[in-house]
Protein backbone atom coordinates (compact mmCIF):
# COMPACT_ATOMS: atom_id res chain seq x y z
CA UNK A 1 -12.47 -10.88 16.19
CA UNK A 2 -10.70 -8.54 13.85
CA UNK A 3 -7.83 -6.45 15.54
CA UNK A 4 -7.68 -2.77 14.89
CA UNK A 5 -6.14 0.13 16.56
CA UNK A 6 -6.41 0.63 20.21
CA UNK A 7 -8.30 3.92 20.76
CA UNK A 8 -9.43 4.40 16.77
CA UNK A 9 -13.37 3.76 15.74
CA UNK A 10 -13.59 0.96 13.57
CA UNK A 11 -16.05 1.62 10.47
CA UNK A 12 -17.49 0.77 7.13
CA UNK A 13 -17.27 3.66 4.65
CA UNK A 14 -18.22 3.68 1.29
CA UNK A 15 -15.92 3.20 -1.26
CA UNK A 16 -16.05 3.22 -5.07
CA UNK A 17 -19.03 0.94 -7.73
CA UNK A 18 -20.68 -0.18 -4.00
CA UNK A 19 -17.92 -1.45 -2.58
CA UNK A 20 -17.73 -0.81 1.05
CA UNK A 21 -14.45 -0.86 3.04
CA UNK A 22 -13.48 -1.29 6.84
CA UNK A 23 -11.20 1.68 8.35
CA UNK A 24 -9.90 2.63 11.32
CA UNK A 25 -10.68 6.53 12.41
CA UNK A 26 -9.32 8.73 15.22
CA UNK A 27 -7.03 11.79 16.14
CA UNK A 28 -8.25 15.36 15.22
CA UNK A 29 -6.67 17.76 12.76
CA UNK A 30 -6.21 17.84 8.95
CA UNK A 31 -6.73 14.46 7.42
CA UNK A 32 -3.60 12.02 7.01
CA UNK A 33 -4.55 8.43 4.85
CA UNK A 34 -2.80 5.38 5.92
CA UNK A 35 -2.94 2.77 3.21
CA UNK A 36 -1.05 -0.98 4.30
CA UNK A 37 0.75 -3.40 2.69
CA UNK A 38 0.81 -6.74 1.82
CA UNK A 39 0.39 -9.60 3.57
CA UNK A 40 -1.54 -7.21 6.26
CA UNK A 41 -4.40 -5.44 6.75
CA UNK A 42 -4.53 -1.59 8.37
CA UNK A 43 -3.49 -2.95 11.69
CA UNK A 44 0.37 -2.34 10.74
CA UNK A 45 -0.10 1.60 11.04
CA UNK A 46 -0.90 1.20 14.46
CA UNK A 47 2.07 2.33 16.04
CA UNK A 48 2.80 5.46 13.40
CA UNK A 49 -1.16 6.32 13.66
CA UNK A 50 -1.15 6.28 16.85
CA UNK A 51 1.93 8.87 17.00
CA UNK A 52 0.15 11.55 14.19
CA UNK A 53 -3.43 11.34 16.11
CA UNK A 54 -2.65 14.43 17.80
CA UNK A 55 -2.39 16.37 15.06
CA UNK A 56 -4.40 14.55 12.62
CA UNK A 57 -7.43 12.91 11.97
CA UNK A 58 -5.94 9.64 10.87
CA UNK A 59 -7.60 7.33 8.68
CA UNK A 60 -6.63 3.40 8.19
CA UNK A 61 -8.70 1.61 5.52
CA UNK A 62 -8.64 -2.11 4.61
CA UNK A 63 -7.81 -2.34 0.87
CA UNK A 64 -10.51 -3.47 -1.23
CA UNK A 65 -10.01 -7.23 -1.12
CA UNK A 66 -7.58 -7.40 1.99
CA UNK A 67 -8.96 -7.61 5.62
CA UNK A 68 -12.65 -6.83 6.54
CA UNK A 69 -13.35 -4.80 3.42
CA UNK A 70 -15.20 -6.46 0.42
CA UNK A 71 -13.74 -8.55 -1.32
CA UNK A 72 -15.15 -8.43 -4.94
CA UNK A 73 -15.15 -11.11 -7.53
CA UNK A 74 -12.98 -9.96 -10.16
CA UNK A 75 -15.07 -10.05 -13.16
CA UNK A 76 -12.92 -7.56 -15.49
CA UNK A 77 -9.54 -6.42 -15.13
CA UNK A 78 -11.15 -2.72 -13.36
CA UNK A 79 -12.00 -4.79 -10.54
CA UNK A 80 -8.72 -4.63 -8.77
CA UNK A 81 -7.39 -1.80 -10.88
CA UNK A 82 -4.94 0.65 -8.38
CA UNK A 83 -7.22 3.31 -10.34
CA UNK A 84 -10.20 1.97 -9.07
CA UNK A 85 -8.82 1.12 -5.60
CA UNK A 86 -7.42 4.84 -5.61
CA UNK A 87 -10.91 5.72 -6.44
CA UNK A 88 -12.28 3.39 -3.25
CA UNK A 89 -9.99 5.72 -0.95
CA UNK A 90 -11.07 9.66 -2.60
CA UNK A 91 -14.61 8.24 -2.02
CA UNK A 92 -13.88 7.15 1.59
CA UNK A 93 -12.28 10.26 2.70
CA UNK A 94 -15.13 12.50 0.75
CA UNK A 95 -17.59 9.95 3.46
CA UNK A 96 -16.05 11.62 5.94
CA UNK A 97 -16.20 14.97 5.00
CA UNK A 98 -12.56 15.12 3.07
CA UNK A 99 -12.55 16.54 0.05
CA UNK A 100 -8.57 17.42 -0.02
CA UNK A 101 -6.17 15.24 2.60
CA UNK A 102 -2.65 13.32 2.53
CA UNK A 103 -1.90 10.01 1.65
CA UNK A 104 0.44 7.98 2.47
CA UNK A 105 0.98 4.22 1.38
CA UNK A 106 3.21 1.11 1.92
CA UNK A 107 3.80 -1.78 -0.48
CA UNK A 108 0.47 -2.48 -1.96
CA UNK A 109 -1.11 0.27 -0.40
CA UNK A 110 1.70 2.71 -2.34
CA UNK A 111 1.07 1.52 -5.33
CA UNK A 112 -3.10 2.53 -4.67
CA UNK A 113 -1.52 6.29 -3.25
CA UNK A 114 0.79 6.50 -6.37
CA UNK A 115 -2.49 6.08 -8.55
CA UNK A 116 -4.56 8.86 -6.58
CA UNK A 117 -2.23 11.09 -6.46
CA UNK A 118 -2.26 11.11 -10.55
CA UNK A 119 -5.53 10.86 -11.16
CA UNK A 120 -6.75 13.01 -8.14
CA UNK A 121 -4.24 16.14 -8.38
CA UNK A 122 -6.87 18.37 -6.66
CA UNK A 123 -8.09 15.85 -3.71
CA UNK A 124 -4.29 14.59 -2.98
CA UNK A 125 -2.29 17.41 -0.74
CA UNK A 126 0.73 15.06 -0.18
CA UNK A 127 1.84 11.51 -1.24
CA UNK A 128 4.26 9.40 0.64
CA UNK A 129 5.68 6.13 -0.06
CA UNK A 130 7.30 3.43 1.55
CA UNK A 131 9.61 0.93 0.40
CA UNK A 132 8.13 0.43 -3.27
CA UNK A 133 8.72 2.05 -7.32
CA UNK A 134 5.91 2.42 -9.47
CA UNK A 135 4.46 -0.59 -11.32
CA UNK A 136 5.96 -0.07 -14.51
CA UNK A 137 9.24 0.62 -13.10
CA UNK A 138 8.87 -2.72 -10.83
CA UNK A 139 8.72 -4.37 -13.84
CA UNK A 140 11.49 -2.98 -15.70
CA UNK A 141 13.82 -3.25 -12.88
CA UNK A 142 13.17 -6.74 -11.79
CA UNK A 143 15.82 -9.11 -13.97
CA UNK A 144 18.09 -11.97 -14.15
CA UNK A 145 18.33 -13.74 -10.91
CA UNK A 146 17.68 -10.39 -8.97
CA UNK A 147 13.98 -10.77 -9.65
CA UNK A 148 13.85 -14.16 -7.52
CA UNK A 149 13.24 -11.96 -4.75
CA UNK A 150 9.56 -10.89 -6.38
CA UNK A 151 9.15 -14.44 -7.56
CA UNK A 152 5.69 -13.97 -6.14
CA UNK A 153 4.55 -11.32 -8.76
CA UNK A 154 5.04 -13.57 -11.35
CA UNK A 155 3.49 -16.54 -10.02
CA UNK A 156 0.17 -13.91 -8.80
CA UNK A 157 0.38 -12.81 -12.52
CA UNK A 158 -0.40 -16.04 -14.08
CA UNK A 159 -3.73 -16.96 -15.50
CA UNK A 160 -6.77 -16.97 -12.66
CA UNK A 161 -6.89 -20.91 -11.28
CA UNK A 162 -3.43 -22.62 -10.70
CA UNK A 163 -2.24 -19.33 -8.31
CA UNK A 164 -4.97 -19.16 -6.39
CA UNK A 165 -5.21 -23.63 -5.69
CA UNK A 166 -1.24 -23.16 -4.95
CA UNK A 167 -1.24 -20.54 -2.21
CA UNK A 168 -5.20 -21.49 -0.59
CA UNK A 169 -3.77 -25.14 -0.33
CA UNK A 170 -0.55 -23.77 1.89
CA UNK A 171 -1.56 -19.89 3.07
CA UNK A 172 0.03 -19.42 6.27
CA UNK A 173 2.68 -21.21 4.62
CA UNK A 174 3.24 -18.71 2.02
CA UNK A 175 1.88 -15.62 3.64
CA UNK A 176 4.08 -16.19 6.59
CA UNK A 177 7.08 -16.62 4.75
CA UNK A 178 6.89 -12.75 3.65
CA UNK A 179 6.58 -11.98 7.31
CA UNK A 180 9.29 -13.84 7.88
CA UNK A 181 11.99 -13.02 4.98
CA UNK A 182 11.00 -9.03 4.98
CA UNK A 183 11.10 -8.49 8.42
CA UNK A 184 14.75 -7.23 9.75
CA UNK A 185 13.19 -7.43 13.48
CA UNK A 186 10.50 -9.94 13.93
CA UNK A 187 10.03 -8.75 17.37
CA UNK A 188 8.21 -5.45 16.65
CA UNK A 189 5.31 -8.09 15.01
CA UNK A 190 3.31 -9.59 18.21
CA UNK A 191 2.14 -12.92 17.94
CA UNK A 192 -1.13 -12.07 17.82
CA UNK A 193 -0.86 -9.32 15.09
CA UNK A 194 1.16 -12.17 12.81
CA UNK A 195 -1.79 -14.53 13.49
CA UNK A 196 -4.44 -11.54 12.36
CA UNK A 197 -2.27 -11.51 9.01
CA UNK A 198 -2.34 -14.48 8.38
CA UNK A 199 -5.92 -14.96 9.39
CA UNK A 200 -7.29 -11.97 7.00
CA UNK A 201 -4.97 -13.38 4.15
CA UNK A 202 -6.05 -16.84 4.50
CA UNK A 203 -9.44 -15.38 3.85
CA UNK A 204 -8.81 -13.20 0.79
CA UNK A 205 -6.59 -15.56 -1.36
CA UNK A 206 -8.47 -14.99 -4.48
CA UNK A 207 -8.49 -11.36 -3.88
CA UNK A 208 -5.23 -10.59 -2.76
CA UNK A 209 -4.05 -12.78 -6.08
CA UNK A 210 -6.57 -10.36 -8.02
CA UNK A 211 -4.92 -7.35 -7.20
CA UNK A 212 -1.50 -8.53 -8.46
CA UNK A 213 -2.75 -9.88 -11.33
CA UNK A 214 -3.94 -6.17 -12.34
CA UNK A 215 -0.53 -5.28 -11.35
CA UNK A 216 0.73 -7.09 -14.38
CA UNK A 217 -1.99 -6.15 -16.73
CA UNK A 218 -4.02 -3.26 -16.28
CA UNK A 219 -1.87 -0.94 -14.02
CA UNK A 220 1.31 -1.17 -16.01
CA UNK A 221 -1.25 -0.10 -18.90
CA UNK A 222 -2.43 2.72 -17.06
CA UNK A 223 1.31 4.10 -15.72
CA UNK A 224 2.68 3.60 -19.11
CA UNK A 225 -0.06 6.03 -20.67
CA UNK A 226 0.55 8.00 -17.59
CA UNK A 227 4.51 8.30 -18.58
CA UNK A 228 3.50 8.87 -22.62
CA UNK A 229 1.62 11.71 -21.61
CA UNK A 230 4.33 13.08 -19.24
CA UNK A 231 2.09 13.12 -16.28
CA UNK A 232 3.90 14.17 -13.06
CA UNK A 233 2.77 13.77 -9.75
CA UNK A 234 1.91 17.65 -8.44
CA UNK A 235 2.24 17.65 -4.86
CA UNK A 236 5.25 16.93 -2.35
CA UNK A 237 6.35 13.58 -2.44
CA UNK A 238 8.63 11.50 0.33
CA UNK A 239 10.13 8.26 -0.76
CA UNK A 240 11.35 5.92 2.33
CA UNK A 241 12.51 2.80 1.20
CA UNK A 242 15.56 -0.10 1.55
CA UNK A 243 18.04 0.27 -0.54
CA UNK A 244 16.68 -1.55 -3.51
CA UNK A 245 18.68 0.35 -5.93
CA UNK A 246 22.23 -1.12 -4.88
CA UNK A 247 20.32 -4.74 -4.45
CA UNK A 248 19.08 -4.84 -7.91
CA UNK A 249 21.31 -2.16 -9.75
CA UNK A 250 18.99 0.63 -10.37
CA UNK A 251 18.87 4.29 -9.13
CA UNK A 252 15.54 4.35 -7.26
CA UNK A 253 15.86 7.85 -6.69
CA UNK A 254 16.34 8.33 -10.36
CA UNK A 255 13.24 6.44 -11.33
CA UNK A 256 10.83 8.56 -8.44
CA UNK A 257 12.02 11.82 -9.54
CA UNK A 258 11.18 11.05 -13.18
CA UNK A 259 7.84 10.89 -11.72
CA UNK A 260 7.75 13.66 -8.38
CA UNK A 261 9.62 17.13 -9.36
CA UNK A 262 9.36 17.95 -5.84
CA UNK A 263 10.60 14.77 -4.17
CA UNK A 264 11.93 13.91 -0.88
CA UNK A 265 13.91 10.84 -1.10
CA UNK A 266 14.88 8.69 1.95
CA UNK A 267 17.14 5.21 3.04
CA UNK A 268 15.75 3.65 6.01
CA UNK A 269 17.62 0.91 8.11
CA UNK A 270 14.34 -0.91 8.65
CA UNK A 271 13.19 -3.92 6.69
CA UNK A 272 10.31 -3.63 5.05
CA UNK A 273 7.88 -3.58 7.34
CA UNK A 274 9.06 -0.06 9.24
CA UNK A 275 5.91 1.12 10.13
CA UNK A 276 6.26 -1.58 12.48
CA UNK A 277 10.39 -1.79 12.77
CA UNK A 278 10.59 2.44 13.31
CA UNK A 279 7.60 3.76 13.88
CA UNK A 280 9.76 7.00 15.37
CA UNK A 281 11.44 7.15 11.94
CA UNK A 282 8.20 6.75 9.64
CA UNK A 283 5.95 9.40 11.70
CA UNK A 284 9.14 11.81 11.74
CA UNK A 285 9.08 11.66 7.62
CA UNK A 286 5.37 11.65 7.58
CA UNK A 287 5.55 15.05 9.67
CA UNK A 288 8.14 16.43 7.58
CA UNK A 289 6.32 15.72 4.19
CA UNK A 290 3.12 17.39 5.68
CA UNK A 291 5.68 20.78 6.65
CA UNK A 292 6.41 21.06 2.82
């Protein structure tokens, strides 16, 4: 049985070219998106939903290709582009009778929100991110023997085959070890919410490898025509993240406000998973971005 947040309806919305994706629904108020990371599905927003559903209908989707959302075969690079997963999300909300609403994403998931919020100006009222830089800037700042630590983009970007066999023949193997190495407090990640992780990944190797695949193809194409054209994101922006910058020797504050004139830029404490490690802290900045 699929875990999902205690109190939320669990759907299947519509998302973009037929896909259909699985979300978690509840609160009341002006619409808030919640888009996870990897290795997880929308069950890691469970404590920070749970804190904005007062004020806010809250929406948690599965990914396209992560959890109980479809999992498409990836037939052309569009497949698992982050502008056609950004698309999946504006076509959710609009199922729900959104046509504007706030969108916030971790990891994976902030790499889908950084693509809606450029190509949907007018739908996109606020962006936040957590712990991530755009994809072209991942790139460019991953180097030397710094970049071990995203050794898994590069093995995800290789050719479709050998990726896949390597990670399907040892998946709670891998998967868990990204549980394990990103998480400052394992504590705040129940047994049985590690096991539904690891579970849902399990099941969508070849999709999960999909989407970073595009991540080294297409969607460096599309951010680099993106930052040629001098397209800015237009709304308020909040930034939460480690502090990457003095790890790998970049100013990550630099790169997001090349990208967000009106950005709010934060260091968090928390490992990467802090929806789960400060739930307090993430639903504060959340709040806070919304004020703007």
């Amino acid at each position: 049985m699929t875990l999902t947040i205690p109190g939320f309806d669990h759907v299947r919305l519509p998302g973009a070219d037929g896909v259909e994706l699985a979300a978690a629904v509840g609160g009341s108020g002006s619409p808030v998106v919640l888009l996870h990371g990897f290795p997880q599905t929308h069950l890691m927003w469970r404590h920070v939903a749970e804190r904005l559903a007062d004020e806010h209908t809250v929406i948690c989707p599965d990914l396209r290709g992560y959890g109980a959302s479809d999992k498409p075969a990836a037939t052309d690079p569009d497949v698992y582009a982050k502008r056609t997963m950004a698309a999946d999300v504006v076509t959710l909300a609009a199922a729900l009778g959104h046509e504007r609403f706030a969108l916030v994403g971790h990891d994976r998931g902030a790499l889908v929100a950084f693509r809606a919020g450029l190509d949907h100006p007018e739908t996109i009222t606020h962006l936040g991110i957590l712990d991530v830089v755009p994809t072209l800037d991942m790139w460019n700042v991953l180097h030397g023997v710094s970049a071990a630590v995203g050794y898994h983009l590069f093995l995800m970007a290789q050719p479709p085959g050998l990726p896949e066999a390597m990670i399907a023949g040892s998946a709670d193997a891998f998967f868990g070890s990204f549980l394990d190495a990103w998480a400052d407090d394992p504590t705040t990640m129940p047994g049985d919410v590690r096991a539904e992780y690891l579970r849902a990944s399990a099941a969508a190797v070849t999709s999960i490898v999909a989407d970073y695949r595009a991540s080294a193809d297409i969607d460096v194409m599309h951010d680099q025509a993106d930052l040629d054209a001098g397209s800015q994101l237009a709304m308020p922006v909040t930034v939460v993240q480690q502090d990457w910058g003095a790890q790998l020797g970049y100013d990550a504050a630099g790169v997001w406000k090349a990208w967000a004139p009106d950005l709010g830029h934060r260091l968090t404490r928390a490992g990467h998973f802090m929806a789960e490690e400060a739930p307090d802290e993430i639903a504060s900045a959340v709040r806070d971005l919304l004020a703007r």
